[in-house]
N, C-alpha and C. Protein backbone atom coordinates (compact mmCIF):
# COMPACT_ATOMS: atom_id res chain seq x y z
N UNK A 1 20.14 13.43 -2.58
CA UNK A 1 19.40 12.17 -2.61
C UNK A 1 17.95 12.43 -2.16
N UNK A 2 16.89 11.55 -2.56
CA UNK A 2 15.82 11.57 -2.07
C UNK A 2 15.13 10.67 -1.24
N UNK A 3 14.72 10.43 -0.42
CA UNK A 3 14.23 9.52 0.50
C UNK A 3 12.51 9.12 0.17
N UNK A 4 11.64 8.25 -0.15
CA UNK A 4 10.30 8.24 -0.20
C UNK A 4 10.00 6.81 -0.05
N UNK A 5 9.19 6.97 1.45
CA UNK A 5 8.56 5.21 1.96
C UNK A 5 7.13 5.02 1.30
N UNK A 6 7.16 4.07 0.79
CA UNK A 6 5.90 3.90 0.01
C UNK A 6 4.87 2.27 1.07
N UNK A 7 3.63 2.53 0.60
CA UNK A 7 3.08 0.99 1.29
C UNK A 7 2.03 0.75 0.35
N UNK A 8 2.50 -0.89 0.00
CA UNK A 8 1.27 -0.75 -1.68
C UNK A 8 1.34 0.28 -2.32
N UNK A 9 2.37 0.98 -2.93
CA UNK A 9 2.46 1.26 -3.94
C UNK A 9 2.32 2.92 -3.46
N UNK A 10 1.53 3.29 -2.38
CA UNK A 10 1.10 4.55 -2.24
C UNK A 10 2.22 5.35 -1.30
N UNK A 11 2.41 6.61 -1.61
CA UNK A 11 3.97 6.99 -1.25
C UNK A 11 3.16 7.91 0.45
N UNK A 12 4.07 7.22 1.81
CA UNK A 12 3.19 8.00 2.82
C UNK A 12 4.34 9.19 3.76
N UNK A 13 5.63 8.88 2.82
CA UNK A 13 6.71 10.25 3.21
C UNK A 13 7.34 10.28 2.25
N UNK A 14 8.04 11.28 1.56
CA UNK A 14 8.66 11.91 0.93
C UNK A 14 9.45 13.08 0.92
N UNK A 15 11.12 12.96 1.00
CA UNK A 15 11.67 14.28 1.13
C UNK A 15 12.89 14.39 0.42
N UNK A 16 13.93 15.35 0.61
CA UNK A 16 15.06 15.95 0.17
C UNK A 16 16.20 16.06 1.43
N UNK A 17 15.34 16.13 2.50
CA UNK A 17 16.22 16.38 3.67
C UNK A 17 15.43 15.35 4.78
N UNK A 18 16.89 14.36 4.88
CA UNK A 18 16.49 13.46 5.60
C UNK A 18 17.63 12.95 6.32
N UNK A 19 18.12 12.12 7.32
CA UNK A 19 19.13 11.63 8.03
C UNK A 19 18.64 9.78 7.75
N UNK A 20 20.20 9.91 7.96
CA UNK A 20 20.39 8.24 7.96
C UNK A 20 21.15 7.46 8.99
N UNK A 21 20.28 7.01 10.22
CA UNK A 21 21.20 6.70 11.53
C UNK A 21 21.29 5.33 11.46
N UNK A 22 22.09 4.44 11.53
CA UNK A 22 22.48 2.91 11.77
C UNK A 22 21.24 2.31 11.06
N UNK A 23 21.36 2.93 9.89
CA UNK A 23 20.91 2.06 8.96
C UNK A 23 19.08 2.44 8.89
N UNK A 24 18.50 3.51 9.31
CA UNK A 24 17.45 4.13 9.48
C UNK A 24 17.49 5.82 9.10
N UNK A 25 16.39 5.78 8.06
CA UNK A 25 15.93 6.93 7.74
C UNK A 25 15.33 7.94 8.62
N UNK A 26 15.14 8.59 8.78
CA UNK A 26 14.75 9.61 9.43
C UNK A 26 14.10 10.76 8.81
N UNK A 27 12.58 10.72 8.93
CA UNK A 27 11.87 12.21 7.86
C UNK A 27 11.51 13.20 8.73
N UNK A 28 11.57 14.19 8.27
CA UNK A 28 10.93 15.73 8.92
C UNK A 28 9.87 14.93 8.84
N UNK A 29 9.09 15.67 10.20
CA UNK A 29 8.32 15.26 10.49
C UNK A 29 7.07 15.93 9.29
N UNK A 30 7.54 17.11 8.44
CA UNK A 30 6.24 17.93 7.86
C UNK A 30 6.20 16.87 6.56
N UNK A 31 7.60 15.81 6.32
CA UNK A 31 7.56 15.09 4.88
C UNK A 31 6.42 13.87 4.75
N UNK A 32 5.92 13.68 6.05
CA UNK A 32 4.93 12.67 5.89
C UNK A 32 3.84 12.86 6.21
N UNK A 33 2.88 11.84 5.12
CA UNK A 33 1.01 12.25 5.29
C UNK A 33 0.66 11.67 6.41
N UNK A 34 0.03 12.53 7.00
CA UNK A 34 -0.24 12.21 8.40
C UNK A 34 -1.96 11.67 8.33
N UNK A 35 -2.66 11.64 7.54
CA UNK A 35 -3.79 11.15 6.65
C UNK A 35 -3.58 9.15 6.51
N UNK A 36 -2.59 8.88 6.99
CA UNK A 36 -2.84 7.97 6.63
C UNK A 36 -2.44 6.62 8.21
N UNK A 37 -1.92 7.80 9.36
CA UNK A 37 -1.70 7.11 10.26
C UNK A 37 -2.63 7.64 11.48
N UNK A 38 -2.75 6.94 12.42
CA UNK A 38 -3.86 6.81 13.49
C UNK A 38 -3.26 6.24 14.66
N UNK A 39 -2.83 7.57 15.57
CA UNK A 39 -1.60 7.33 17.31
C UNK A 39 -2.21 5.92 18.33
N UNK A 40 -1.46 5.45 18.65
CA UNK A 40 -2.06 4.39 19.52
C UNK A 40 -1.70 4.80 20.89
N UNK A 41 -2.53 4.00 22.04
CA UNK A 41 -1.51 4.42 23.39
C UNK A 41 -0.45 3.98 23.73
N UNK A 42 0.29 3.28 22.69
CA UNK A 42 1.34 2.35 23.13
C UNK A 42 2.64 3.10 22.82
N UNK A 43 3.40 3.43 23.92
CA UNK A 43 5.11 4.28 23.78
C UNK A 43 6.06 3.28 24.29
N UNK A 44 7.36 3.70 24.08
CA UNK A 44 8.31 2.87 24.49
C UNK A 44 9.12 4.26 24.79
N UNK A 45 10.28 3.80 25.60
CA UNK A 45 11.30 4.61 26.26
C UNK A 45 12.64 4.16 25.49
N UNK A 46 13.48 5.02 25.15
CA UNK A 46 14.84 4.90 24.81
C UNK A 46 15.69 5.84 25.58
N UNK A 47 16.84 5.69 26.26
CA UNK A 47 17.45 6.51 26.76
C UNK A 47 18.35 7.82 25.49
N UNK A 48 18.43 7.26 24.53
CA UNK A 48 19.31 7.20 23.60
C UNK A 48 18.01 8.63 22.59
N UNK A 49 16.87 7.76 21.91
CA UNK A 49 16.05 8.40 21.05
C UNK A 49 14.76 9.39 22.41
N UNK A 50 14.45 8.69 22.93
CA UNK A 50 14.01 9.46 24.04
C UNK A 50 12.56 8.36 23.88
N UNK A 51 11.41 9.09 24.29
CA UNK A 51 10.06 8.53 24.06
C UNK A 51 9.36 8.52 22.71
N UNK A 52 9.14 6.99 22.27
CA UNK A 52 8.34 6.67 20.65
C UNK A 52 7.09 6.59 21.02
N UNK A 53 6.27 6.74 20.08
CA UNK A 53 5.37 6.83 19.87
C UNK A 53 4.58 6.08 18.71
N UNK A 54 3.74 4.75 18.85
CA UNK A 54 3.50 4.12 17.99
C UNK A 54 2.16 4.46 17.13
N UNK A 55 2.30 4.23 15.78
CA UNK A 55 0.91 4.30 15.35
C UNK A 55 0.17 3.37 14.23
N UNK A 56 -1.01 2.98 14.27
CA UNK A 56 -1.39 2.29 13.43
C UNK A 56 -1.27 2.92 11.75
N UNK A 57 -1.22 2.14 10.81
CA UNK A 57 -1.24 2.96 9.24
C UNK A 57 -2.05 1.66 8.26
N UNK A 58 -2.78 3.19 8.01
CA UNK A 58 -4.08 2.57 6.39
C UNK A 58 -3.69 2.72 5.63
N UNK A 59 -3.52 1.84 4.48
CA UNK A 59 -3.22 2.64 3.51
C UNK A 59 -4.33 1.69 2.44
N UNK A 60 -5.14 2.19 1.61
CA UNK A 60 -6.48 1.55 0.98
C UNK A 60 -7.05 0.33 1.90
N UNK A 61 -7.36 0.26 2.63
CA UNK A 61 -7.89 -0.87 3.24
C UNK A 61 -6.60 -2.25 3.86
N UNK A 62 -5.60 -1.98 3.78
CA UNK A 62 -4.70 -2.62 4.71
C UNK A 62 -4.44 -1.94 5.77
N UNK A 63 -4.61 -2.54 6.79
CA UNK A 63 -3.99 -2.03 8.25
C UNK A 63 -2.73 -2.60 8.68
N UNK A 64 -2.06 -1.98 8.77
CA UNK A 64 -0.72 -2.17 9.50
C UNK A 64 -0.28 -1.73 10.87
N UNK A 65 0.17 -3.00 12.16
CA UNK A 65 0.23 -2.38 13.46
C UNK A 65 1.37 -3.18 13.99
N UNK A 66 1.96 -2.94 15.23
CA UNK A 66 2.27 -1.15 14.86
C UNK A 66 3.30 -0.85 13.81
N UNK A 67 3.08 -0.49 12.43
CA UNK A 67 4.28 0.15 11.17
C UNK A 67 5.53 0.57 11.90
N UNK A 68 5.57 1.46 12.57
CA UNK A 68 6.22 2.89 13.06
C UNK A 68 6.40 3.10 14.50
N UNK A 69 7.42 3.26 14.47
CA UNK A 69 7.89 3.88 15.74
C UNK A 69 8.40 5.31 15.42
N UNK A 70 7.40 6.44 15.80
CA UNK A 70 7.38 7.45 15.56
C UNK A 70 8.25 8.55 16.86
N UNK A 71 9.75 8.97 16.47
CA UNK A 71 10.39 9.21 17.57
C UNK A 71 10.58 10.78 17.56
N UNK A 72 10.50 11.76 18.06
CA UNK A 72 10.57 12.96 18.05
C UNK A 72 11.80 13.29 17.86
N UNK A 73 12.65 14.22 17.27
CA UNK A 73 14.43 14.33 17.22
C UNK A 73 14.55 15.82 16.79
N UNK A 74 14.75 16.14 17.00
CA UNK A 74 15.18 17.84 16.19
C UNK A 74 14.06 18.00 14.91
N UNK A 75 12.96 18.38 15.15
CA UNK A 75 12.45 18.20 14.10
C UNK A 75 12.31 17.30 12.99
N UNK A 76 12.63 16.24 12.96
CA UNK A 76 12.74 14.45 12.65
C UNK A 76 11.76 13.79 13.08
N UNK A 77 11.38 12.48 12.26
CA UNK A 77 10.49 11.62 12.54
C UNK A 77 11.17 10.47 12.32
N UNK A 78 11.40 9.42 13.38
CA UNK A 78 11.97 7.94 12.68
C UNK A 78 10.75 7.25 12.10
N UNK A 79 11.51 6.54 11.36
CA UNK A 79 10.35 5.50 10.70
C UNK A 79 11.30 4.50 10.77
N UNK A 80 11.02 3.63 11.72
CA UNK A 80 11.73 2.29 12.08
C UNK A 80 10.77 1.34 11.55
């Protein structure tokens, strides 16, 4: 299967190897353009996923905040 999150139309991860936890995708972190997001100072704690990491995302002149909760996992990226 293939996994690819798109916003307006423009594709900002794409992969082959991906996980699917309670209903959430999960990308290597190398499957997504990192060109199109911008880290904020804002984290949250999970006992469970550990520390997220939020970030703002452009994509042609829409801003989106916060998109993502960007969670570190075995080489994984959530995209909640």
């Amino acid at each position: 299967m293939h996994a690819v999150a798109k916003v307006n139309g423009t594709t900002i991860a794409e992969t082959d190897k991906y996980e699917v936890v309670e209903g959430n995708i999960y990308f290597p972190a190398d499957s997504i353009n990192n060109s199109y997001y911008r880290k904020t100072d804002h984290t949250t704690f999970c006992p469970w996923k550990g520390t997220a990491s939020y970030y703002t995302l452009n994509v042609d002149g829409t801003t989106i905040f916060p998109i993502h909760a960007l969670v570190p996992h075995r080489d994984t990226t959530s995209m909640d």
